[in-house]
Protein backbone atom coordinates (compact mmCIF):
# COMPACT_ATOMS: atom_id res chain seq x y z
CA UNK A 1 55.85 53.66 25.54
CA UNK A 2 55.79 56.98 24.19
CA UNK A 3 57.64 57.87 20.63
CA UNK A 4 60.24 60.87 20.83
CA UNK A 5 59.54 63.42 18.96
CA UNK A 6 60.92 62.62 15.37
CA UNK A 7 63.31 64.94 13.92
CA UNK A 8 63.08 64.98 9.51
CA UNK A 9 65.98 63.57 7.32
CA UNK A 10 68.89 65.00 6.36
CA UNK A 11 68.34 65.52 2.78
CA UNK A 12 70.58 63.78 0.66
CA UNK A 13 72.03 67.09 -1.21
CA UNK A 14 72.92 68.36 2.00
CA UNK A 15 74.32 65.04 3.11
CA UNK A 16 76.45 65.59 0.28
CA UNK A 17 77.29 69.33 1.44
CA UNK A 18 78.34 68.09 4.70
CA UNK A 19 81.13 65.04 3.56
CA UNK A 20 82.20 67.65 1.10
CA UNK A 21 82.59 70.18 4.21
CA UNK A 22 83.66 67.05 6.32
CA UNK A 23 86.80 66.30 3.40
CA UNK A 24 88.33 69.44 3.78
CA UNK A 25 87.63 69.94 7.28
CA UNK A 26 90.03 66.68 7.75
CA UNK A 27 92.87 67.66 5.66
CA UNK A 28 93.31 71.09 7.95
CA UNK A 29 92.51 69.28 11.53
CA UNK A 30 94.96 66.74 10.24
CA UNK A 31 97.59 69.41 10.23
CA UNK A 32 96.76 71.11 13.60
CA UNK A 33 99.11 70.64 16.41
CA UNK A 34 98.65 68.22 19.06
CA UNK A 35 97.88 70.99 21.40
CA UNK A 36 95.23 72.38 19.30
CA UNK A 37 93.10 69.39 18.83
CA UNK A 38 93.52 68.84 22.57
CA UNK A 39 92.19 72.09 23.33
CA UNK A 40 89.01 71.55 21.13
CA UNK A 41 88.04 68.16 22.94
CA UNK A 42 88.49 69.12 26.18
CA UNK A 43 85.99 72.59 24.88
CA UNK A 44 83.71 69.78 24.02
CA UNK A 45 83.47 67.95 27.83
CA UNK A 46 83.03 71.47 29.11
CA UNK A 47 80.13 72.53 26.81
CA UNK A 48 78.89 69.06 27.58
CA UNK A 49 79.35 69.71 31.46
CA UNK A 50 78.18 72.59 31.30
CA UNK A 51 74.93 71.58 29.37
CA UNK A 52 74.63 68.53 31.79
CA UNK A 53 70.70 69.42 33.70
CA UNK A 54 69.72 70.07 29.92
CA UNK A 55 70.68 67.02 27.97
CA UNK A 56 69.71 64.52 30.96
CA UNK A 57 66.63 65.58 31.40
CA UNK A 58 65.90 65.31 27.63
CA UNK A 59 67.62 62.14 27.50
CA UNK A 60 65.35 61.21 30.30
CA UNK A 61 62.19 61.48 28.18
CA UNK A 62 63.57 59.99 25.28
CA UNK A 63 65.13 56.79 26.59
CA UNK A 64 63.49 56.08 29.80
CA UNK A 65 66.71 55.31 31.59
CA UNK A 66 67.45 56.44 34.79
CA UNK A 67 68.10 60.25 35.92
CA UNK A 68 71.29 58.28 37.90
CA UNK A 69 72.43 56.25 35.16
CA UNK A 70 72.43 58.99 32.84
CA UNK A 71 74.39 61.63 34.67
CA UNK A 72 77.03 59.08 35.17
CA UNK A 73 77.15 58.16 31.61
CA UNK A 74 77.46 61.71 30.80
CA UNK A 75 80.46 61.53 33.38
CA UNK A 76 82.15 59.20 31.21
CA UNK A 77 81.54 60.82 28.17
CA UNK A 78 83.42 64.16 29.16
CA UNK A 79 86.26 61.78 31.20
CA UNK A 80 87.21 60.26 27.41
CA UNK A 81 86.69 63.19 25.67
CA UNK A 82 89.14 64.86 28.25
CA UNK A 83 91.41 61.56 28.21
CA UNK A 84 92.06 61.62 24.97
CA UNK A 85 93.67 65.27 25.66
CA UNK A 86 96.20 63.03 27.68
CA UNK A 87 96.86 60.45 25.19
CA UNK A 88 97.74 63.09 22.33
CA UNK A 89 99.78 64.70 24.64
CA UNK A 90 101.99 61.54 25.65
CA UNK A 91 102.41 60.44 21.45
CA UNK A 92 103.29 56.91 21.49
CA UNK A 93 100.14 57.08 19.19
CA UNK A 94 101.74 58.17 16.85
CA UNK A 95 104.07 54.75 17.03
CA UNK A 96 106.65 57.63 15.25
CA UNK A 97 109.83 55.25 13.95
CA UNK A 98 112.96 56.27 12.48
CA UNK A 99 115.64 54.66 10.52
CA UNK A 100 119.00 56.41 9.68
CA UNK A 101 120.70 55.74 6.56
CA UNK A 102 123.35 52.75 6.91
CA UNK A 103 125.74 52.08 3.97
CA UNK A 104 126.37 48.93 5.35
CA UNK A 105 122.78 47.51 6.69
CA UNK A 106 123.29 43.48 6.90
CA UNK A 107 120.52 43.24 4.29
CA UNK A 108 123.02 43.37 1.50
CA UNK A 109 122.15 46.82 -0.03
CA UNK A 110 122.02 50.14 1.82
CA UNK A 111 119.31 51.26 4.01
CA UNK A 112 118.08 54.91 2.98
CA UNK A 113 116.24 57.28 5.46
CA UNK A 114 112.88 55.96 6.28
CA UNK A 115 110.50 57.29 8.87
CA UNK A 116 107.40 56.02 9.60
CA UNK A 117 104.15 57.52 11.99
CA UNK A 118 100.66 57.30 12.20
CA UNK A 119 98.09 59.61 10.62
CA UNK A 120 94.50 60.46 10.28
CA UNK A 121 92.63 58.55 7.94
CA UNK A 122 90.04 60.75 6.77
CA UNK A 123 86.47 61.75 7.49
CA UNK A 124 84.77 59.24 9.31
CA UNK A 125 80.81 58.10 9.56
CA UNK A 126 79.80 57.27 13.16
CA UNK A 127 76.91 55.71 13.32
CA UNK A 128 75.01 56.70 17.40
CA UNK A 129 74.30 53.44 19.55
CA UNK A 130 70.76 53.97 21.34
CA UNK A 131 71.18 52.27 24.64
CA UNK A 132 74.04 54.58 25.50
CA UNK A 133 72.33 57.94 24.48
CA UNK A 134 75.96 60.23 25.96
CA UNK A 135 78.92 57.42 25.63
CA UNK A 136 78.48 55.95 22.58
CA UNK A 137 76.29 58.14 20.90
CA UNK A 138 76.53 61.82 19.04
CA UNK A 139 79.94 62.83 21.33
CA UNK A 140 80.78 59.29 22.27
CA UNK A 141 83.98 57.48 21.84
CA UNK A 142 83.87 56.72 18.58
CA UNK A 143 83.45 60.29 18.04
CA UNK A 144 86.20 61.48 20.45
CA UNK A 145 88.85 58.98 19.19
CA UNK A 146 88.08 59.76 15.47
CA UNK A 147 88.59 63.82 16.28
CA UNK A 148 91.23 62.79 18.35
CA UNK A 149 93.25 61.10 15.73
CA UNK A 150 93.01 64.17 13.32
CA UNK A 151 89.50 62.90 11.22
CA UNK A 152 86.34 65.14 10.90
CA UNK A 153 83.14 63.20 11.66
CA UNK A 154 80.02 63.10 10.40
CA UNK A 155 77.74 61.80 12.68
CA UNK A 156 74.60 59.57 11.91
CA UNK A 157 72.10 59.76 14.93
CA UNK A 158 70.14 57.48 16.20
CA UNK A 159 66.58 57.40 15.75
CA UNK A 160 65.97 56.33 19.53
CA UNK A 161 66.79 60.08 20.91
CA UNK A 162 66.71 62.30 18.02
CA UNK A 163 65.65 65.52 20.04
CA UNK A 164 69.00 64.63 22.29
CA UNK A 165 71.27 64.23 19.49
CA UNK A 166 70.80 67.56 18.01
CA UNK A 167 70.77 69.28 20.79
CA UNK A 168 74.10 67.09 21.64
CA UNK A 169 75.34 68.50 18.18
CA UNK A 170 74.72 71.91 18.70
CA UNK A 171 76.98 71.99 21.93
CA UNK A 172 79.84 69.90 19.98
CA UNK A 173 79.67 72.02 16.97
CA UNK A 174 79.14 75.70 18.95
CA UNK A 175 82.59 74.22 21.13
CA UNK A 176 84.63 73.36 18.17
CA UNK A 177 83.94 76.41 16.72
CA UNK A 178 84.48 78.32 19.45
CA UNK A 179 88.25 76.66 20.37
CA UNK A 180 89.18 77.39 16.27
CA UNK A 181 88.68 74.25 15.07
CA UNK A 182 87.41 74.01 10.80
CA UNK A 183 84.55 74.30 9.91
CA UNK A 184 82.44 71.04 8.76
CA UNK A 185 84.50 69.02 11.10
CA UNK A 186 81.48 68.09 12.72
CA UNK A 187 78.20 67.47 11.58
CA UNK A 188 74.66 65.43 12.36
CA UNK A 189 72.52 63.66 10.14
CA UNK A 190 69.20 62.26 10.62
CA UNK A 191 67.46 59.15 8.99
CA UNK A 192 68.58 55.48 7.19
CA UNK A 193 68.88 56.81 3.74
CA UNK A 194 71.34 60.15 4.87
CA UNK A 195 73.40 57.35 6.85
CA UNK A 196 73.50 54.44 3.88
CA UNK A 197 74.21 57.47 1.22
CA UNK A 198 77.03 59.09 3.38
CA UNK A 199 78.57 55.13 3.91
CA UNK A 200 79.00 55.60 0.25
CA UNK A 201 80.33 58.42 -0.19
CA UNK A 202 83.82 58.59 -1.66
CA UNK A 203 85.06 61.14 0.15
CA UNK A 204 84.33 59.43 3.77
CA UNK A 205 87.31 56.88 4.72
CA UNK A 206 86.30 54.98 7.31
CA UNK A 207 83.19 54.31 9.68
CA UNK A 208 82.23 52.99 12.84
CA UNK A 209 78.75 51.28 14.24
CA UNK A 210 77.25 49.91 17.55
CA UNK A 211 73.97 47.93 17.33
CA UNK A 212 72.13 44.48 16.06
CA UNK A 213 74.10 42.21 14.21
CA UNK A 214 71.45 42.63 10.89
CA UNK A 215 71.81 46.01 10.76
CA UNK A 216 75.86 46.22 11.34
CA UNK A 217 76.29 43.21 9.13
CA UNK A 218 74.11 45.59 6.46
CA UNK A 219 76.04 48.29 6.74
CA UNK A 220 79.30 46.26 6.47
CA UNK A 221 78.21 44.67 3.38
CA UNK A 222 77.76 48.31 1.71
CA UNK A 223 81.54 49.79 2.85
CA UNK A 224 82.78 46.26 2.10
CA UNK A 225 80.92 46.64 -1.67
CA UNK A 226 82.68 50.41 -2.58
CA UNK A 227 84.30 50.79 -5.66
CA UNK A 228 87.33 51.41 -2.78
CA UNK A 229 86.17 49.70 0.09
CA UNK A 230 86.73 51.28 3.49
CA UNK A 231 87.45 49.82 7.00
CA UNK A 232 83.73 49.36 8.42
CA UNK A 233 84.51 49.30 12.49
CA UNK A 234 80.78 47.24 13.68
CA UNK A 235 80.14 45.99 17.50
CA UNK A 236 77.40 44.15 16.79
CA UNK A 237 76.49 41.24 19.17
CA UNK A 238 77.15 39.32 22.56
CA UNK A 239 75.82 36.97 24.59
CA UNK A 240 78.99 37.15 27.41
CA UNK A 241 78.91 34.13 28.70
CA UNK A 242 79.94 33.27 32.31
CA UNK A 243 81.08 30.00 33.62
CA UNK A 244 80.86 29.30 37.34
CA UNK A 245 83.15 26.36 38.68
CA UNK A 246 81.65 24.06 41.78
CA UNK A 247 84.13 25.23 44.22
CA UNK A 248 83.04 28.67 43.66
CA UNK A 249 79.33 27.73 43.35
CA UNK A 250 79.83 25.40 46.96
CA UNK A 251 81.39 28.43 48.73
CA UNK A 252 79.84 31.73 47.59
CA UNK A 253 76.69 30.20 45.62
CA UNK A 254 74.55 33.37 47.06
CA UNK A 255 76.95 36.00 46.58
CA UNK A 256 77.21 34.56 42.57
CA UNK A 257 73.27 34.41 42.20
CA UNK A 258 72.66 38.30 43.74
CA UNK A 259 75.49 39.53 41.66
CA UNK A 260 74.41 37.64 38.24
CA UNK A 261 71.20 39.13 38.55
CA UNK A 262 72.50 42.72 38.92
CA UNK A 263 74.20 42.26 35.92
CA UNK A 264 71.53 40.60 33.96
CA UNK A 265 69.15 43.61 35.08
CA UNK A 266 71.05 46.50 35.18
CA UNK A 267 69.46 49.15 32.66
CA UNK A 268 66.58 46.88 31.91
CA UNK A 269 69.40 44.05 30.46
CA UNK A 270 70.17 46.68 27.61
CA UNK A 271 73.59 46.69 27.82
CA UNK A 272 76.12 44.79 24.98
CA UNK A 273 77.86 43.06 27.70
CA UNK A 274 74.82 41.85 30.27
CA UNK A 275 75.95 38.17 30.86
CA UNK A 276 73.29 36.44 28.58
CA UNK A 277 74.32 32.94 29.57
CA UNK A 278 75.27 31.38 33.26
CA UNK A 279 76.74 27.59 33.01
CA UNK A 280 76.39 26.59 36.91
CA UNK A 281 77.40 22.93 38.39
CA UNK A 282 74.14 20.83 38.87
CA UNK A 283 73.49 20.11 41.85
CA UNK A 284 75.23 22.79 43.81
CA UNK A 285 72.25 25.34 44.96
CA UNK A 286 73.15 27.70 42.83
CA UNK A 287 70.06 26.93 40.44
CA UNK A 288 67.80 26.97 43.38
CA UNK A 289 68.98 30.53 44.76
CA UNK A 290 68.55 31.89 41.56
CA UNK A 291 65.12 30.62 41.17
CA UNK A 292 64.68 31.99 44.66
CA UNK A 293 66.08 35.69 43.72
CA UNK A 294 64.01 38.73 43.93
CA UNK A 295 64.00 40.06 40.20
CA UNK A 296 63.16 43.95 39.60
CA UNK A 297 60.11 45.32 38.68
CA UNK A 298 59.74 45.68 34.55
CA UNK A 299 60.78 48.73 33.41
CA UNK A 300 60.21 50.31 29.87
CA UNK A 301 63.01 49.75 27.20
CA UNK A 302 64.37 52.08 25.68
CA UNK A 303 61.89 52.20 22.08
CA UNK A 304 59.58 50.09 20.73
CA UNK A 305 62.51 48.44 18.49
CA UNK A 306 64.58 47.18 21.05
CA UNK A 307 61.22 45.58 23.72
CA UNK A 308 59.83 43.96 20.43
CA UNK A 309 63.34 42.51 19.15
CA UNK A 310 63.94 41.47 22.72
CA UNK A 311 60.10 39.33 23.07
CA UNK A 312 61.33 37.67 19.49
CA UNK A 313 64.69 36.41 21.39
CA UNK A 314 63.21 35.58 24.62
CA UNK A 315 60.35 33.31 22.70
CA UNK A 316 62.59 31.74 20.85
CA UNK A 317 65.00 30.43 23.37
CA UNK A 318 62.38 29.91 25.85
CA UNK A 319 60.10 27.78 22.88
CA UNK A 320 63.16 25.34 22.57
CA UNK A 321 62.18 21.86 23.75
CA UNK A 322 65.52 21.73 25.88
CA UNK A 323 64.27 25.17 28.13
CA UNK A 324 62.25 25.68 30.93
CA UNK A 325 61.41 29.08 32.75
CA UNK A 326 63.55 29.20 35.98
CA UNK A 327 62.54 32.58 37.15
CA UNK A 328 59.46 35.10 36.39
CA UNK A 329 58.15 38.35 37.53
CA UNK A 330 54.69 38.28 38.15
CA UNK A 331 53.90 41.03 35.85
CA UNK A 332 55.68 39.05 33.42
CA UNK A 333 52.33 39.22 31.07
CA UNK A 334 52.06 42.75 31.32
CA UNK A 335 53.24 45.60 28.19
CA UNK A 336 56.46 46.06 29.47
CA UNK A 337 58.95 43.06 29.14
CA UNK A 338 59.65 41.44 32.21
CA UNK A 339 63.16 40.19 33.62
CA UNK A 340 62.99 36.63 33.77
CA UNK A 341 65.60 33.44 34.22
CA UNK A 342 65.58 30.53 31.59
CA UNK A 343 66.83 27.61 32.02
CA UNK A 344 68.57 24.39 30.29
CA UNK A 345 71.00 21.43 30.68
CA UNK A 346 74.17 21.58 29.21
CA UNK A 347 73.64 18.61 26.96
CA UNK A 348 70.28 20.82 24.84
CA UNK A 349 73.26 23.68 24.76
CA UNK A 350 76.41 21.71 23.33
CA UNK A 351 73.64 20.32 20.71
CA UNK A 352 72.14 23.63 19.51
CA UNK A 353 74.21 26.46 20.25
CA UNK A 354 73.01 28.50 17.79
CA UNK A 355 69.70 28.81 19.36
CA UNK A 356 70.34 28.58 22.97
CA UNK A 357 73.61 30.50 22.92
CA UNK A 358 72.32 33.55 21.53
CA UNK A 359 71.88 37.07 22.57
CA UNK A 360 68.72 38.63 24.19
CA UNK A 361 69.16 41.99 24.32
CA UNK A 362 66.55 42.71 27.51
CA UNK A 363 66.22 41.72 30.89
CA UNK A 364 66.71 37.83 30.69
CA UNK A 365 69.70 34.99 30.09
CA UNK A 366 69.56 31.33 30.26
CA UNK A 367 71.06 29.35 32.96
CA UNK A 368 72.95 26.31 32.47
CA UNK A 369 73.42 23.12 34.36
CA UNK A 370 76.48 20.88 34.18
CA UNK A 371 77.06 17.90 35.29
CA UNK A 372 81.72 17.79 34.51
CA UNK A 373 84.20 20.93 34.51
CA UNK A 374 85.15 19.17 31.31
CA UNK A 375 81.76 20.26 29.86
CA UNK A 376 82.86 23.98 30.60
CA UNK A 377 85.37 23.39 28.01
CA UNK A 378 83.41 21.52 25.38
CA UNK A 379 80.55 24.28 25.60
CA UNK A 380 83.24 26.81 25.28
CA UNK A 381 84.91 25.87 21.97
CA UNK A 382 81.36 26.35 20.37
CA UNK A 383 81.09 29.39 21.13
CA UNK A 384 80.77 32.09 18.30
CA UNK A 385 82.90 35.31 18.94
CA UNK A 386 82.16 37.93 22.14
CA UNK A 387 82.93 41.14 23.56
CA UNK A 388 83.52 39.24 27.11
CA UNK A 389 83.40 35.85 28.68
CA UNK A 390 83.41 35.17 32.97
CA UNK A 391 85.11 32.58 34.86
CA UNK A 392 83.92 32.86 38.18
CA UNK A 393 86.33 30.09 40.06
CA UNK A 394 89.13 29.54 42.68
CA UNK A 395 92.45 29.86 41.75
CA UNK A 396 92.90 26.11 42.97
CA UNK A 397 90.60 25.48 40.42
CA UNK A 398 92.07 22.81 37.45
CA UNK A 399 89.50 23.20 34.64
CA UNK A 400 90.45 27.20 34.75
CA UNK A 401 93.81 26.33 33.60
CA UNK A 402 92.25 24.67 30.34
CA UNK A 403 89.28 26.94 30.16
CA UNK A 404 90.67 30.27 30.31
CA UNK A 405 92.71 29.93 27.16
CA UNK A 406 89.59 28.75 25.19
CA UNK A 407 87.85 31.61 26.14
CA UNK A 408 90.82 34.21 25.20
CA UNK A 409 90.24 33.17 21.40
CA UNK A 410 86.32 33.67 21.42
CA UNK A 411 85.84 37.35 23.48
CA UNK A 412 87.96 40.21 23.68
CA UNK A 413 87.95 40.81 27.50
CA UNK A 414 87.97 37.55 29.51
CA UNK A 415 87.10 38.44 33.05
CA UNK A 416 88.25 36.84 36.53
CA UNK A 417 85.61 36.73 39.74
CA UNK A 418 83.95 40.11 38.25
CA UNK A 419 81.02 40.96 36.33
CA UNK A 420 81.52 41.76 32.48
CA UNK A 421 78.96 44.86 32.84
CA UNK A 422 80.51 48.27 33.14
CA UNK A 423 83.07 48.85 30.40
CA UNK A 424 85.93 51.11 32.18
CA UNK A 425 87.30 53.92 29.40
CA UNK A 426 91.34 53.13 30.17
CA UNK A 427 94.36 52.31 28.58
CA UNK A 428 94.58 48.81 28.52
CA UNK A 429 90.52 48.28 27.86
CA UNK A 430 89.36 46.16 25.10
CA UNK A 431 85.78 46.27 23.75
CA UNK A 432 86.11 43.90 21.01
CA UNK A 433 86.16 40.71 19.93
CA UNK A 434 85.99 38.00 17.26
CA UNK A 435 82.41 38.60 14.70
CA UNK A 436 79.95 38.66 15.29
CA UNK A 437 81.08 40.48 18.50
CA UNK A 438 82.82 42.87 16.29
CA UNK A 439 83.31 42.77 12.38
CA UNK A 440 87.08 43.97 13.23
CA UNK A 441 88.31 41.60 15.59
CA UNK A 442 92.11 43.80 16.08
CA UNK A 443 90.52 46.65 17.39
CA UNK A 444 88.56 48.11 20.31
CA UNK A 445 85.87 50.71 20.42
CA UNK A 446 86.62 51.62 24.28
CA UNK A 447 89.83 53.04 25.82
CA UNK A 448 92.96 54.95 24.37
CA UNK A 449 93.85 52.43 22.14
CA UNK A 450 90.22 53.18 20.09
CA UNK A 451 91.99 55.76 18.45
CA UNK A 452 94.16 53.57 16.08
CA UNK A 453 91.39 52.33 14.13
CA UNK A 454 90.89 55.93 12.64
CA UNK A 455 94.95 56.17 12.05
CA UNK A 456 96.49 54.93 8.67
CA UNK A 457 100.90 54.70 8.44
CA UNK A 458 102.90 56.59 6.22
CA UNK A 459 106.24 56.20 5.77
CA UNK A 460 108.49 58.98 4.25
CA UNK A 461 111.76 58.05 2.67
CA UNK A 462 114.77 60.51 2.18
CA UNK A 463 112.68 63.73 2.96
CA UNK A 464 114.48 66.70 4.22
CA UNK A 465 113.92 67.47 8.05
CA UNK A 466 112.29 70.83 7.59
CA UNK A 467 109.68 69.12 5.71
CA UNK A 468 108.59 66.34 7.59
CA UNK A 469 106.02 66.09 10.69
CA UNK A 470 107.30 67.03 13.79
CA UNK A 471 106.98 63.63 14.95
CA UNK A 472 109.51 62.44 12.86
CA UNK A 473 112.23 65.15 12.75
CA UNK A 474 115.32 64.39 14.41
CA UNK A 475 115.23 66.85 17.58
CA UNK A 476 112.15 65.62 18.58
CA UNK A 477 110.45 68.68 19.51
CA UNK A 478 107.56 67.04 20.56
CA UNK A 479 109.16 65.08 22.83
CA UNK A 480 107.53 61.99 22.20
CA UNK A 481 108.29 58.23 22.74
CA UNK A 482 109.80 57.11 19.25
CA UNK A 483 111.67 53.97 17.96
CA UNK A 484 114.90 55.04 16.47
CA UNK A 485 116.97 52.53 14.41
CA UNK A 486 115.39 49.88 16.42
CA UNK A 487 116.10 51.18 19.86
CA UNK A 488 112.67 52.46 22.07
CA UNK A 489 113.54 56.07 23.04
CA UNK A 490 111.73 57.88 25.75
C-alpha cells in the first residue's frame, strides 16, 4: 500500500495567523446577505465541478477507492454545497420569532418587544474524515453547513489524502475569493499538533469531527477542558446493527443474504454505517446462504491506519470463544484484508456485548443466530448508541411493534426493509445518534438541518426596527417563514 505523498505542518504561528484571519473573517460573513453567501457556495460546487477529472484522479492515488465511487461522491459534495443555496434562501433556519409588546400578557406583568433568530456562532474547526475524501472532507458538509450558517472555517485535513486536500483548498479558497467573500474565511491546515492547537484556540467557537471513537473522544476531552468550553460536534463510531425477523428470513432469505453482503462490502466495508452486525432466526437458511455467498475480491484500504485498526477488530471478535468464521475469501491470508463473515449465537452476544457488538471498520460483521423474536428485543436494549439500526421484517410481523421503539432510542436513523449504507443529503436526514455514535446526540452531520449546530440564538428586546436583522423587522423583507406572537406565518 503505497503512502501519499506527505504534505509538512502548518506551523503553529501561522495556525495562529489563520484563526486570527478566520475571527474576523466571521464577524463580516456573518453580516452578508443571504444572497451573498448563497452565491459563494454555489462558486464553490462549480470550481469543484469544474476541477472534477483533476481531484478524482488524485483522490484515486491517494485513497484507492474507486474512479466510480469517487465521481459520485464528488456529485454529492457539489449537490449540498448547492442545497444549502436553497435552504438559506427558504429561512425557516433562521427559526426568526417575534413577540409584540402586550400591556396586558396573562403572565401578570407586561410583555416588552422581544425577537428572537438564529445566528452564526463563530469560526469553526472541521476536522476532514478519510474514507470520504470529497463529502466529508476539506469542502464536505460540515464545511458547507458551517459557511452556510454565516461561520468561517478553518479546516484540519486529513492525513489520508493530503495532496487532495490542498489542492481541494485551493479551488474553495480561489472561489470564495472570487464571488467577494472575506478574506481568511477559509483556510487548511496540515498535521495533529496545528489541529489540537487551533481546538484551543480562543477565538474558534465551535468544531466538528468524523473518525475513531479514541481519537474523537480525544479531541472532545480538549474543547470540553477550555477555559470556555465549546460545542465539540464528533461522529465517532457504529456498528448498525440489523435485525432480520423469520417471516422475512422464510420468504426472501436470498434476497436478505445478497443484499447484506453488498452492504457489508461496499468500499472495502469503510463506510460509518456498513451493517457490522446481522441477528438472523436459527434455523431458517439464512446462515447457510450467507456462508454460501460469493464475497469480493480484497481490495486495499484506504491507508495503512485504517487495514491495521481493522485486523485488531476483526481478531478480536473472531478470538472470542463464542465466534466461529462463517465466511472467508481464499486470499484471506494475503496483505490486503479480506472480507469475511463471523459468526455467533445470540446467547455469547447478550453476555458480552461489548466485545461482540463492536465496530469493525473493514470488510467483515458478525452474524447472529436466534433462537425467539423476544431475543431481538433483549439484544437490542444492550445496545450502546448508533448512527442506524435495520429491521428487515413484514409488516404482520409482532416483535416489530416492540422492537422498533427500542431501537429509536439507541441510533439516529432506524431503517425499514432497506440497507443503512448510503446516507442521502435531504431535509429530513439524520446522521446522528446517541455516543458513542455521536458525542452530540441532538444533532446531525448530514442534511439541511446540519446547519443548526453552527447557529447560536439571540434574542433582542425593545430594539428599534431600523436596527435589527432583517429577519426580524416587521415587514419582513426577506420574506421568510417566522413565528409572530405565537402564530406560524408563511
Amino acid at each position: 500500500m503505497n503512502a501519499p505523498a506527505p504534505i509538512a505542518d502548518t506551523p503553529i504561528a501561522e495556525v495562529d495567523a489563520f484563526v486570527g484571519l478566520a475571527a474576523a473573517a466571521s464577524v463580516a460573513w456573518r453580516a452578508s446577505s443571504i444572497v451573498e453567501r448563497g452565491e459563494a457556495l454555489r462558486a464553490v460546487a462549480d470550481g469543484l465541478d469544474a476541477r472534477a477529472d483533476d481531484l478524482v484522479e488524485l483522490a484515486q492515488r491517494e485513497t484507492h477507492l474507486a474512479e466510480g465511487r469517487l465521481r459520485g461522491e464528488l456529485r454529492r459534495t457539489t449537490f449540498q454545497l448547492r442545497l444549502f443555496t436553497e435552504v438559506l434562501a427558504e429561512g425557516s433556519w433562521l427559526d426568526a420569532r417575534i413577540d409584540h409588546p402586550d400591556a396586558d400578557y396573562p403572565m401578570g406583568a407586561p410583555r416588552p418587544d422581544i425577537r428572537r433568530q438564529l445566528e452564526g456562532i463563530g469560526p469553526v474547526l472541521v476536522f476532514a474524515a478519510s474514507n470520504f475524501p470529497f463529502a466529508f472532507s476539506v469542502a464536505g458538509g460540515d464545511t458547507a453547513s458551517a459557511l452556510a450558517a454565516g461561520n468561517a472555517v478553518v479546516l484540519k485535513a486529513h492525513p489520508g489524502h493530503p495532496q487532495l486536500s490542498a489542492l481541494t483548498g485551493e479551488i474553495v479558497i480561489a472561489a470564495l475569493s472570487a464571488a467577494g467573500a472575506p478574506a481568511g474565511l477559509f483556510t487548511v491546515i496540515h498535521g495533529t499538533d496545528a489541529g489540537v492547537h487551533a481546538l484551543r484556540a480562543p477565538q474558534i467557537r465551535a468544531a466538528a469531527f468524523t473518525g475513531s471513537i479514541a481519537g474523537g473522544r480525544a479531541l472532545f476531552d480538549i474543547a470540553m477542558s477550555r477555559p470556555e468550553p465549546i460545542p465539540f460536534y464528533g461522529e465517532l463510531g457504529s456498528v448498525n446493527p440489523a435485525f432480520v425477523t423469520r417471516s422475512a428470513a422464510a420468504s426472501r432469505g436470498a434476497e436478505i443474504a445478497e443484499q447484506f453482503v453488498a452492504s457489508v462490502t461496499g468500499s472495502a466495508g469503510q463506510l460509518c454505517t456498513k451493517p457490522g452486525v446481522l441477528f438472523v432466526p436459527r434455523g431458517s437458511g439464512l446462515v447457510d446462504a450467507l456462508a454460501a455467498a460469493a464475497l469480493p475480491e480484497p481490495a486495499p484500504l484506504l491507508n495503512e491506519d485504517i487495514a491495521s485498526g481493522f485486523r485488531r477488530a476483526f481478531e478480536r471478535t473472531a478470538d472470542h470463544e463464542g465466534v466461529a468464521v462463517l465466511a472467508a475469501s481464499p486470499a484471506s491470508d494475503g496483505p490486503v484484508p479480506a472480507p469475511a463473515l463471523l459468526r455467533a449465537d445470540v446467547a455469547a452476544v447478550i453476555a458480552d456485548p461489548e466485545t461482540l457488538v463492536s465496530e469493525m471498520f473493514g470488510p467483515a460483521a458478525l452474524v447472529v443466530e436466534y433462537d425467539e423474536e423476544s431475543q431481538l428485543v433483549t439484544a437490542a436494549e444492550l445496545l450502546d448508541g448508533q448512527l442506524t439500526a435495520t429491521l428487515v421484517a413484514d409488516d404482520s410481523d409482532e416483535v416489530a411493534r416492540d422492537l422498533l421503539p427500542v431501537l429509536a432510542t439507541k441510533a439516529g436513523r432506524v431503517l425499514w426493509n432497506q440497507w443503512p449504507t448510503g446516507v442521502s443529503v435531504t431535509w429530513a436526514q439524520q446522521h446522528g445518534g446517541p455516543y458513542p455514535a455521536t458525542t452530540a446526540v441532538g444533532t446531525t452531520s448530514v442534511g439541511t438541518a446540519a446547519m443548526t449546530r453552527f447557529l447560536r440564538p439571540v434574542a433582542y428586546q425593545n430594539v428599534p426596527d431600523a436596527l435589527l436583522p432583517e429577519a426580524l423587522r416587521d415587514a419582513n423583507p426577506l420574506g421568510i417563514p417566522r413565528r409572530v406572537d405565537g402564530v406560524l406565518t408563511v
